[in-house]
PDB file of N, CA and C in Angstrom:
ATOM      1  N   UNK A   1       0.836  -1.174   0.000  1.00  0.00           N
ATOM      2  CA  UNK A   1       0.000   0.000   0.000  1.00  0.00           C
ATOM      3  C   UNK A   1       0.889   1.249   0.000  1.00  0.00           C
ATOM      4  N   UNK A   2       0.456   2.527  -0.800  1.00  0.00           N
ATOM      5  CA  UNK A   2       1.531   3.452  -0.899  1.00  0.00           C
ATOM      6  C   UNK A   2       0.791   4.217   0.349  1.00  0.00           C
ATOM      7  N   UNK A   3       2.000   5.031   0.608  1.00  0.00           N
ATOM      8  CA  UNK A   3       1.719   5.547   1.670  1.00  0.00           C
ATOM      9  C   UNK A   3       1.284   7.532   1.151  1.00  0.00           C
ATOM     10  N   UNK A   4      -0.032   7.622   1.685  1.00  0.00           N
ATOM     11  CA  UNK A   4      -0.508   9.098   0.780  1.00  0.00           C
ATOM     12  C   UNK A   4       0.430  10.364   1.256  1.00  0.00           C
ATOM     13  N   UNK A   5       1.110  10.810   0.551  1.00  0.00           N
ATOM     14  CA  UNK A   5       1.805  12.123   0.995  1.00  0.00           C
ATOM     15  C   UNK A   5       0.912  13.244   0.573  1.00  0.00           C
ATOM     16  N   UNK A   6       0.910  14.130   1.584  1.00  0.00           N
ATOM     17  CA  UNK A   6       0.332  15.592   1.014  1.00  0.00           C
ATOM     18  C   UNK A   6       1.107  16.723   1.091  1.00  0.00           C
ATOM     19  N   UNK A   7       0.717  17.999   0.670  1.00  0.00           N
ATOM     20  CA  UNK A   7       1.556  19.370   0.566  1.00  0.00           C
ATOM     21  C   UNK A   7       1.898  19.537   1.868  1.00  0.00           C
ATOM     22  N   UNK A   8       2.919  19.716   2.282  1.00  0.00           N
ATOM     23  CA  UNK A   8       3.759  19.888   4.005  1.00  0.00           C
ATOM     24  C   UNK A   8       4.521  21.374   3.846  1.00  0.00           C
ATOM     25  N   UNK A   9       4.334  21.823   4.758  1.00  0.00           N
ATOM     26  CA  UNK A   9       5.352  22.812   5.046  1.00  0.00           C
ATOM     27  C   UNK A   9       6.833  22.571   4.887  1.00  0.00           C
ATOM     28  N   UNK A  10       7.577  23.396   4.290  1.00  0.00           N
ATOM     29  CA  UNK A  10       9.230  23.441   3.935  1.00  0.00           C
ATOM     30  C   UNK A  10       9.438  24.589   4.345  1.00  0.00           C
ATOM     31  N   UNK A  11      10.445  24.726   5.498  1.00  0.00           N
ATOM     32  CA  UNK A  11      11.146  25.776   5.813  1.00  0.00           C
ATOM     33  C   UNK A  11      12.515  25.747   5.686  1.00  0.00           C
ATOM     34  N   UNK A  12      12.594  26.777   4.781  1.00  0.00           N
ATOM     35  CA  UNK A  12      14.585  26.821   4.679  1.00  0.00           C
ATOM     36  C   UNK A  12      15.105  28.188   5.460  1.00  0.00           C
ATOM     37  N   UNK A  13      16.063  28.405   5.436  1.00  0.00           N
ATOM     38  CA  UNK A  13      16.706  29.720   6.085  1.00  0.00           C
ATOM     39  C   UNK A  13      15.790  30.366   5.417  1.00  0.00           C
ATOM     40  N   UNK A  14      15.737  30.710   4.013  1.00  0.00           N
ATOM     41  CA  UNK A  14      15.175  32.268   3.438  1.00  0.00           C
ATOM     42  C   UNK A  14      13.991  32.104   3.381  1.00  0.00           C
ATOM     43  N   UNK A  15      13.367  30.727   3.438  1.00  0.00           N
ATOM     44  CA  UNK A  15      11.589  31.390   3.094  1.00  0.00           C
ATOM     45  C   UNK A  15      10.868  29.970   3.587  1.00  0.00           C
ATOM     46  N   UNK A  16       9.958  30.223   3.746  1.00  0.00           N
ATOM     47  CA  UNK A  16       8.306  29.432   3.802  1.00  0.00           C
ATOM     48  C   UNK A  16       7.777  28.434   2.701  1.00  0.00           C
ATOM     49  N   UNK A  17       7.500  27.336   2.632  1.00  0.00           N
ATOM     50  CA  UNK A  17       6.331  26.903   1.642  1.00  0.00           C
ATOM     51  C   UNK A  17       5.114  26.411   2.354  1.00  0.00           C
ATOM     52  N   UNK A  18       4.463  26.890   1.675  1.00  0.00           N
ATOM     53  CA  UNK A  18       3.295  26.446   2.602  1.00  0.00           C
ATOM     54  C   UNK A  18       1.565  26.073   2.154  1.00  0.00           C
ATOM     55  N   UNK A  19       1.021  25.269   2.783  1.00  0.00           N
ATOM     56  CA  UNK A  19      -0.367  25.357   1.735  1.00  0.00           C
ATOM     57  C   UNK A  19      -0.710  27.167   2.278  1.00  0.00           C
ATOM     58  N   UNK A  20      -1.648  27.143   0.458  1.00  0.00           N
ATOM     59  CA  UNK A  20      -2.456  28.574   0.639  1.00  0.00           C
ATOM     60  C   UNK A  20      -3.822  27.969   1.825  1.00  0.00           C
ATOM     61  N   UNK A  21      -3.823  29.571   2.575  1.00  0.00           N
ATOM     62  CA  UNK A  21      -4.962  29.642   3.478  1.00  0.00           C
ATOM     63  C   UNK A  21      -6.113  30.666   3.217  1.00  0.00           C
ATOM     64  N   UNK A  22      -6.884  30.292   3.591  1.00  0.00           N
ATOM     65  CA  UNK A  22      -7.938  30.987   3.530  1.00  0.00           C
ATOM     66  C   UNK A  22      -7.701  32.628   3.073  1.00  0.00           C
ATOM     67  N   UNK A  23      -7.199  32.955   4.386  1.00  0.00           N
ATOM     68  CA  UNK A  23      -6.531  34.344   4.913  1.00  0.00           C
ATOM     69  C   UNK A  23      -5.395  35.090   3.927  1.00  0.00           C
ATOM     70  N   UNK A  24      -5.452  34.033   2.719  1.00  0.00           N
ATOM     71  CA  UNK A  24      -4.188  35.012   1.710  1.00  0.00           C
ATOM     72  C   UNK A  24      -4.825  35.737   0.892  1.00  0.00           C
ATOM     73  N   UNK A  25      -6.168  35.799   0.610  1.00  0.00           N
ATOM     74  CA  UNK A  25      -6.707  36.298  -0.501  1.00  0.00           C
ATOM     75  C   UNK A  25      -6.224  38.071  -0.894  1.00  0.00           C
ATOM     76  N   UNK A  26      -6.024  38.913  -0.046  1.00  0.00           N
ATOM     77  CA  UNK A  26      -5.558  40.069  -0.054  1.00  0.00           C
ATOM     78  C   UNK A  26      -4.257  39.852  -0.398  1.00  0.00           C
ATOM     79  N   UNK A  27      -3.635  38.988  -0.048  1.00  0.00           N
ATOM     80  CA  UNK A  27      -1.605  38.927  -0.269  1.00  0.00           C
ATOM     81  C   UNK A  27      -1.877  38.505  -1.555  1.00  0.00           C
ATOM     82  N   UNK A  28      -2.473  37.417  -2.470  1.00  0.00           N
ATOM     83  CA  UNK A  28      -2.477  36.882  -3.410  1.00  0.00           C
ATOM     84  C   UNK A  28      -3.265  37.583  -4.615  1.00  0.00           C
ATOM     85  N   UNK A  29      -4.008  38.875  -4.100  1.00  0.00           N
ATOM     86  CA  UNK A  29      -4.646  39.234  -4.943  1.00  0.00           C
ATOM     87  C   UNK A  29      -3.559  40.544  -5.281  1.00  0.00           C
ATOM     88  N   UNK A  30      -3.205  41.106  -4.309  1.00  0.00           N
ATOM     89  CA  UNK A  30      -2.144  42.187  -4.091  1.00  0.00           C
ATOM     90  C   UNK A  30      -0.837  41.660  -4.984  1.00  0.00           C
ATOM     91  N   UNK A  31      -0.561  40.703  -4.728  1.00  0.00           N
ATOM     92  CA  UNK A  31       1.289  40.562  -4.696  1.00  0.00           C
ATOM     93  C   UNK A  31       1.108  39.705  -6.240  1.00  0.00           C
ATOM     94  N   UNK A  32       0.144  39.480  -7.067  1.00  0.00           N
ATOM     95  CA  UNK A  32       0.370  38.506  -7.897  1.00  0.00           C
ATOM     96  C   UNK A  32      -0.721  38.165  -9.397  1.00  0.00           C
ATOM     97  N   UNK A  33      -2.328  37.715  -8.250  1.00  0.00           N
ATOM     98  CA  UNK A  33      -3.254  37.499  -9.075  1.00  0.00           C
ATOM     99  C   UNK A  33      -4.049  38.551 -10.071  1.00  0.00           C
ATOM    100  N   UNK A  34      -3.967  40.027  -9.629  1.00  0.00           N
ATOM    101  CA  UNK A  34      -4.367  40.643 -10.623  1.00  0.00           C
ATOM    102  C   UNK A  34      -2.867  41.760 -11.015  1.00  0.00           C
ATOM    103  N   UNK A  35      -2.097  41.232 -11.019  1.00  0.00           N
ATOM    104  CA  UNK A  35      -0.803  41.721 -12.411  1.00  0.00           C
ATOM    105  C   UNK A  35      -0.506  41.280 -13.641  1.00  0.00           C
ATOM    106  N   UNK A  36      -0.948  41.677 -14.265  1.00  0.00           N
ATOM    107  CA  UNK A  36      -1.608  41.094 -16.079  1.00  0.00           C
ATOM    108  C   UNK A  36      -0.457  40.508 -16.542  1.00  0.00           C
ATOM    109  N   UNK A  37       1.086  41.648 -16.310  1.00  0.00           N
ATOM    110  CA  UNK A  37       2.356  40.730 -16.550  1.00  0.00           C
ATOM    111  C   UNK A  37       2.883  39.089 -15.786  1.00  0.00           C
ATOM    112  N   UNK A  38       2.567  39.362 -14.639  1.00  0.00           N
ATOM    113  CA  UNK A  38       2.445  37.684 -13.616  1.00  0.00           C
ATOM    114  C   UNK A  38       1.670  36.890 -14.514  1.00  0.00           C
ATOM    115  N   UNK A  39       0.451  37.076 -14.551  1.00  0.00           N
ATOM    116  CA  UNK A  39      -0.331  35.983 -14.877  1.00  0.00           C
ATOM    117  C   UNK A  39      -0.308  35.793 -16.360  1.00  0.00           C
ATOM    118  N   UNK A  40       0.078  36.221 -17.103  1.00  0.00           N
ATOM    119  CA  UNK A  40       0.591  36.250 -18.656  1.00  0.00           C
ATOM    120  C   UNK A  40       1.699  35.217 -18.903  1.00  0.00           C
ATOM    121  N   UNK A  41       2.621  35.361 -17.713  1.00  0.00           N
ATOM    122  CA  UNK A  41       3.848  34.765 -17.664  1.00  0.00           C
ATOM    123  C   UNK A  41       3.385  33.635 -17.053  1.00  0.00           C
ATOM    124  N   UNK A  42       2.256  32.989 -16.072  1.00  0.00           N
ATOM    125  CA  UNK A  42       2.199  32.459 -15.623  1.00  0.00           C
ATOM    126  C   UNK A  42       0.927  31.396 -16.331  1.00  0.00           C
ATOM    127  N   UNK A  43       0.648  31.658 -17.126  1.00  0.00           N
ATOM    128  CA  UNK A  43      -0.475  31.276 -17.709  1.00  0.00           C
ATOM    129  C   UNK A  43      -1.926  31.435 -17.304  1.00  0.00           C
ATOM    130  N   UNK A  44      -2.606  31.955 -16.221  1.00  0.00           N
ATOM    131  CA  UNK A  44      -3.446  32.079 -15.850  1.00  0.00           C
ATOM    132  C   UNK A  44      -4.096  33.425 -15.796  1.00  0.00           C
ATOM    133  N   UNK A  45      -5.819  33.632 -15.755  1.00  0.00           N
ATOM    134  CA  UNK A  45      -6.036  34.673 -16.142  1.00  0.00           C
ATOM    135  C   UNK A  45      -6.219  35.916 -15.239  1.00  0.00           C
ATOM    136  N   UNK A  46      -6.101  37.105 -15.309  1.00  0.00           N
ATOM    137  CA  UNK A  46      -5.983  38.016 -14.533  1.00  0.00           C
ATOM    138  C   UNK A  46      -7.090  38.175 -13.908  1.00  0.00           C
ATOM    139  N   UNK A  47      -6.820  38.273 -12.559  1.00  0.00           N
ATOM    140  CA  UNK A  47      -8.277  38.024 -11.380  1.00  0.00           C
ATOM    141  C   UNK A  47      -8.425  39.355 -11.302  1.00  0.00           C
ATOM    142  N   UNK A  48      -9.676  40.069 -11.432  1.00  0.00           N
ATOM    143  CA  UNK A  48     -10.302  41.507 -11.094  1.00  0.00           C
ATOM    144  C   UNK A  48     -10.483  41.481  -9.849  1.00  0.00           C
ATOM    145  N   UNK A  49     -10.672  40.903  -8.963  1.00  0.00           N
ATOM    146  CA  UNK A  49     -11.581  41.317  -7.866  1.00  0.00           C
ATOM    147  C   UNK A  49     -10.773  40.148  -6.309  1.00  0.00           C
ATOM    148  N   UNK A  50     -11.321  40.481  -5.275  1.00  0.00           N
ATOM    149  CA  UNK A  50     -10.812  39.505  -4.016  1.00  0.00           C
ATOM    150  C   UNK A  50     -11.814  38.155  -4.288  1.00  0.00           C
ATOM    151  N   UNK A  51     -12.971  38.486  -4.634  1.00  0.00           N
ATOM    152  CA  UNK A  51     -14.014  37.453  -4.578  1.00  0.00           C
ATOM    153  C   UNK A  51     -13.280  35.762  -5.540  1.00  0.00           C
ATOM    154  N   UNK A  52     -12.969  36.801  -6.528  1.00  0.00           N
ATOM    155  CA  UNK A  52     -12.624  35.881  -7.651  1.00  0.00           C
ATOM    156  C   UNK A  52     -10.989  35.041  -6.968  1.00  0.00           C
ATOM    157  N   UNK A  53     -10.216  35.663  -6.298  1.00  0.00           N
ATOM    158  CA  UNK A  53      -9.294  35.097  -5.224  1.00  0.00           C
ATOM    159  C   UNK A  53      -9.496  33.874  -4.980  1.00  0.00           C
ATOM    160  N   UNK A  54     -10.640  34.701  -3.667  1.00  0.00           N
ATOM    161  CA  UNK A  54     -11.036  33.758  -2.909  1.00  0.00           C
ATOM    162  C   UNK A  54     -11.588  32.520  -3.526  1.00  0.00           C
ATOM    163  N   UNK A  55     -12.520  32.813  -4.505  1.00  0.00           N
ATOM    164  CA  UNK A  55     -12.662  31.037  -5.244  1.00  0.00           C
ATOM    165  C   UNK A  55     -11.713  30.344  -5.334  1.00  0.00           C
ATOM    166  N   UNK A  56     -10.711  30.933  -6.035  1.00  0.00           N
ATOM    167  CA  UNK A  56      -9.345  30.180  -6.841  1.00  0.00           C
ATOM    168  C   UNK A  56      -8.309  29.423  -5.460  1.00  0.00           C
ATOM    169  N   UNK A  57      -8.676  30.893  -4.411  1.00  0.00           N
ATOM    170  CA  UNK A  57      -8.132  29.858  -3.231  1.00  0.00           C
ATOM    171  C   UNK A  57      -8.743  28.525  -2.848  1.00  0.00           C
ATOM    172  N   UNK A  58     -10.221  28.946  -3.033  1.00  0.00           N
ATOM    173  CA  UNK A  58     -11.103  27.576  -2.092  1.00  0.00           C
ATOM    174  C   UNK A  58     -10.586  26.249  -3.252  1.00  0.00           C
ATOM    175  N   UNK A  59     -10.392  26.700  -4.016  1.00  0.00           N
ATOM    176  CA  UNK A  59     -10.416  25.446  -5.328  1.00  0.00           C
ATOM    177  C   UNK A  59      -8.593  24.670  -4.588  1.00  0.00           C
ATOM    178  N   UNK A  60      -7.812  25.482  -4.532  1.00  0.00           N
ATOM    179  CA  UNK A  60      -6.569  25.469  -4.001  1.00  0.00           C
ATOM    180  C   UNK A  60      -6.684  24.245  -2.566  1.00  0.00           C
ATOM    181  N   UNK A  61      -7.060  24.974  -2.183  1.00  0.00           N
ATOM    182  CA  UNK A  61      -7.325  24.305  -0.597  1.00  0.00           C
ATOM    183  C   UNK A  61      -7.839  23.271  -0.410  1.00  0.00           C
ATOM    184  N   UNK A  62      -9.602  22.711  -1.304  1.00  0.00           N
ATOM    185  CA  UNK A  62      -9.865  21.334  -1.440  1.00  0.00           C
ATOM    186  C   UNK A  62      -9.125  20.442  -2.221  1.00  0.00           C
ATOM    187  N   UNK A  63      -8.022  21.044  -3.161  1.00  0.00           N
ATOM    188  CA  UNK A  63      -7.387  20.192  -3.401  1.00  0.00           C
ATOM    189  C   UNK A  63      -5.990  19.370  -2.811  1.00  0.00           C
ATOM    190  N   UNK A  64      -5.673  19.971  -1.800  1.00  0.00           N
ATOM    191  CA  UNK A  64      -5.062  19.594  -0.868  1.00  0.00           C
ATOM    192  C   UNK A  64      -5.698  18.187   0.178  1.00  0.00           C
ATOM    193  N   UNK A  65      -7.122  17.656  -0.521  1.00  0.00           N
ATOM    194  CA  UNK A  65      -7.436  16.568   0.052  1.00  0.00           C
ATOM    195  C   UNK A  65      -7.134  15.468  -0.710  1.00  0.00           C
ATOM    196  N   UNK A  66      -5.963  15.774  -2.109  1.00  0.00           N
ATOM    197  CA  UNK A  66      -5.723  14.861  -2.674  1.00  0.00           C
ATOM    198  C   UNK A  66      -4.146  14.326  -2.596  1.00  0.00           C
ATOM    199  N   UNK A  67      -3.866  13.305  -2.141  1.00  0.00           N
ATOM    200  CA  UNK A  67      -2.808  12.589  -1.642  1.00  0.00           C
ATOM    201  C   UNK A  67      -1.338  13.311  -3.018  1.00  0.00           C
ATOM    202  N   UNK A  68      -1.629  13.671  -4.290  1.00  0.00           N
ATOM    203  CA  UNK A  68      -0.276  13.783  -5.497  1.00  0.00           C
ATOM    204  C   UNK A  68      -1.111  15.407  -6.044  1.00  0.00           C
ATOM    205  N   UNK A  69      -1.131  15.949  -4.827  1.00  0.00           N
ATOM    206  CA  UNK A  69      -1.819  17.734  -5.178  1.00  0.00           C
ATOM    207  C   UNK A  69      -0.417  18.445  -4.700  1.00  0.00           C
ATOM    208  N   UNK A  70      -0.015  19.842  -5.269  1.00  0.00           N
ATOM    209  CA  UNK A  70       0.853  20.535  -4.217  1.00  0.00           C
ATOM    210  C   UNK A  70       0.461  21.576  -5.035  1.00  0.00           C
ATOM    211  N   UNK A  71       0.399  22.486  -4.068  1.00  0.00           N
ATOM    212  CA  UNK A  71       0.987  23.702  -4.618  1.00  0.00           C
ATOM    213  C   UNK A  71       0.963  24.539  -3.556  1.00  0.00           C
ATOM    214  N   UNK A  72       2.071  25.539  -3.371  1.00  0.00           N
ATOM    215  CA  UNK A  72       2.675  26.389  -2.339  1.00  0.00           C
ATOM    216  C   UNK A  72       2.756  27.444  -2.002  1.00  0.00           C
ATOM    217  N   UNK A  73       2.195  28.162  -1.277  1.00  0.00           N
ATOM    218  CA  UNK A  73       2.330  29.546  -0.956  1.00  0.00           C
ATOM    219  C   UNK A  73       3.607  29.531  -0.892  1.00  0.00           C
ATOM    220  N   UNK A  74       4.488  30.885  -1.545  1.00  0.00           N
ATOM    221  CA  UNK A  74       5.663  31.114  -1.029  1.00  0.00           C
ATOM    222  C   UNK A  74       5.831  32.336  -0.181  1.00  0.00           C
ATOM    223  N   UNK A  75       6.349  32.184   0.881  1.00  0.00           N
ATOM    224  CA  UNK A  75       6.386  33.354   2.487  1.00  0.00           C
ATOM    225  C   UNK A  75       8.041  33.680   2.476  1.00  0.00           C
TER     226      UNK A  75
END
């Protein structure tokens, strides 16, 4: 039986990984999700609003109930 790994916290000297929380929607909407150059580069589409965030977070977060999911806030 494999054993299920999920997204874990990594702390190195310089920074954080971490699952996204609820509570980032202002950092993520601020620092990233609606900068047309980020998300151009990043492939995804430019979020107008916190609301629209916050979905993309909730989508983020239930997927963290899947054993080969990651993805990381970086702090």
């Amino acid at each position: 039986m494999l054993k299920e790994t999920f997204t874990e916290t990594i702390n190195t000297e310089r920074l954080v990984l971490r699952k996204f929380e609820s509570s980032d929607v202002e950092s993520v909407f601020n620092n990233w999700a609606s900068d047309p150059e980020v998300q151009l580069n990043y492939g995804e589409p430019v979020y107008s609003t916190t609301g629209e965030v916050k979905a993309l977070l909730e989508k983020y977060i239930s997927g963290y109930e899947c054993a080969n999911y990651y993805r990381w806030a970086v702090i």
